[in-house]
Protein backbone atom coordinates (compact mmCIF):
# COMPACT_ATOMS: atom_id res chain seq x y z
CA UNK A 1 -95.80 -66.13 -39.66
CA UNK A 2 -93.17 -68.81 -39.74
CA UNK A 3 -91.63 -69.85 -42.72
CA UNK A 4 -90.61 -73.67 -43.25
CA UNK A 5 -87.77 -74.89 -44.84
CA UNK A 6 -88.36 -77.98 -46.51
CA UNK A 7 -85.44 -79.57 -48.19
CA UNK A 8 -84.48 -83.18 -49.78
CA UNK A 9 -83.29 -85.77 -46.73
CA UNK A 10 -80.97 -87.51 -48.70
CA UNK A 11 -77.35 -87.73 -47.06
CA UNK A 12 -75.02 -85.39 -47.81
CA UNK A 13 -71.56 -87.39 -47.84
CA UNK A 14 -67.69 -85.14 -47.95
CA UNK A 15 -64.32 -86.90 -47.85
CA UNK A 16 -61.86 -84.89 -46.57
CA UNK A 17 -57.54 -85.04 -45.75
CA UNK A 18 -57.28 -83.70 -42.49
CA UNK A 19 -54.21 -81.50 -43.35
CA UNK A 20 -52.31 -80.47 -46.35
CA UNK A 21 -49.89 -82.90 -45.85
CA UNK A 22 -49.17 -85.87 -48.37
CA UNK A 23 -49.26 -88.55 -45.46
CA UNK A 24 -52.59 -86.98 -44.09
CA UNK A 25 -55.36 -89.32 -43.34
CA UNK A 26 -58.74 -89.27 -45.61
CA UNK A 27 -62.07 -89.28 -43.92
CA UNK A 28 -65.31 -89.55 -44.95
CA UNK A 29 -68.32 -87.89 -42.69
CA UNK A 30 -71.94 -88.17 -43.59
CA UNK A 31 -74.61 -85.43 -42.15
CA UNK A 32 -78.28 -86.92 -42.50
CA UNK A 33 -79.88 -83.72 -40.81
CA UNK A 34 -78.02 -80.74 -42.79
CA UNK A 35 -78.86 -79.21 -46.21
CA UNK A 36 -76.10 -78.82 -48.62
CA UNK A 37 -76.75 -74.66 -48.13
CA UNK A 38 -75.79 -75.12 -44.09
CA UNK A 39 -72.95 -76.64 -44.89
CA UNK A 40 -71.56 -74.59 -47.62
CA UNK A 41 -72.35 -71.59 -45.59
CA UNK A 42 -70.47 -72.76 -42.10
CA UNK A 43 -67.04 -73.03 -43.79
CA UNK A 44 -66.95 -76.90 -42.55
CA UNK A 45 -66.72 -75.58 -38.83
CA UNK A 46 -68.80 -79.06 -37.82
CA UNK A 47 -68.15 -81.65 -35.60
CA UNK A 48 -66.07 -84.28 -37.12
CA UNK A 49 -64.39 -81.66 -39.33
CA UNK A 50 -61.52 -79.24 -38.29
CA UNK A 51 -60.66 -76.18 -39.96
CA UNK A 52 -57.31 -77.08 -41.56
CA UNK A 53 -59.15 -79.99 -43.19
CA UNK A 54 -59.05 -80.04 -47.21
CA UNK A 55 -62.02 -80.95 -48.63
CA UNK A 56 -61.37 -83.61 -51.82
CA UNK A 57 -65.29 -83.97 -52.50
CA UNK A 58 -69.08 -83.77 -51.53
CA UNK A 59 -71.65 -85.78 -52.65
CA UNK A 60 -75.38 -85.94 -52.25
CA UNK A 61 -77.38 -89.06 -51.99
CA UNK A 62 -76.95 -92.93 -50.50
CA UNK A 63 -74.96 -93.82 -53.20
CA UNK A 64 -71.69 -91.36 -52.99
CA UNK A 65 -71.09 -93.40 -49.21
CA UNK A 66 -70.56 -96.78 -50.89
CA UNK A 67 -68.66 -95.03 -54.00
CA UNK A 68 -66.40 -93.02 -52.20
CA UNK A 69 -65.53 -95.60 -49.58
CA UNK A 70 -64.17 -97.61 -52.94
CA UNK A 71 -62.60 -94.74 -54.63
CA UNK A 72 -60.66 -93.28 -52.13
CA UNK A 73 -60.14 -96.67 -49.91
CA UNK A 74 -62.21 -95.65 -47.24
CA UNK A 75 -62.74 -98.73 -44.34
């Protein structure tokens, strides 16, 4: 039989520079349908983020988005 993965459906929200660089743009991108296990596992190989990015943080939950876009000057 088919096993069902149930998981929480609150956003998972990452900031990331998009290179190593010290003038490198930070980015925030939110995933609504992904569990925090499919992302750790895919080595950030998503849409929206490259594979030279640096990830600063990742938050779970509607509030990170509002707190991250202050902290780290998001628009």
């Amino acid at each position: 039989m088919g096993r069902t993965v149930s998981y929480v459906k609150d956003p998972i929200v990452v900031v990331f520079k998009t290179s190593n660089r010290s003038n490198a743009k930070t980015k925030m991108k939110v995933f609504r349908n992904k569990t925090i296990d499919d992302l750790l596992d895919c080595d950030f190989v998503t849409p929206g983020i490259n594979q030279d990015a640096i990830i600063l943080v990742v938050g779970i939950g509607e509030n990170f988005e509002a707190d991250y876009k202050k902290k780290f000057k998001i628009s």
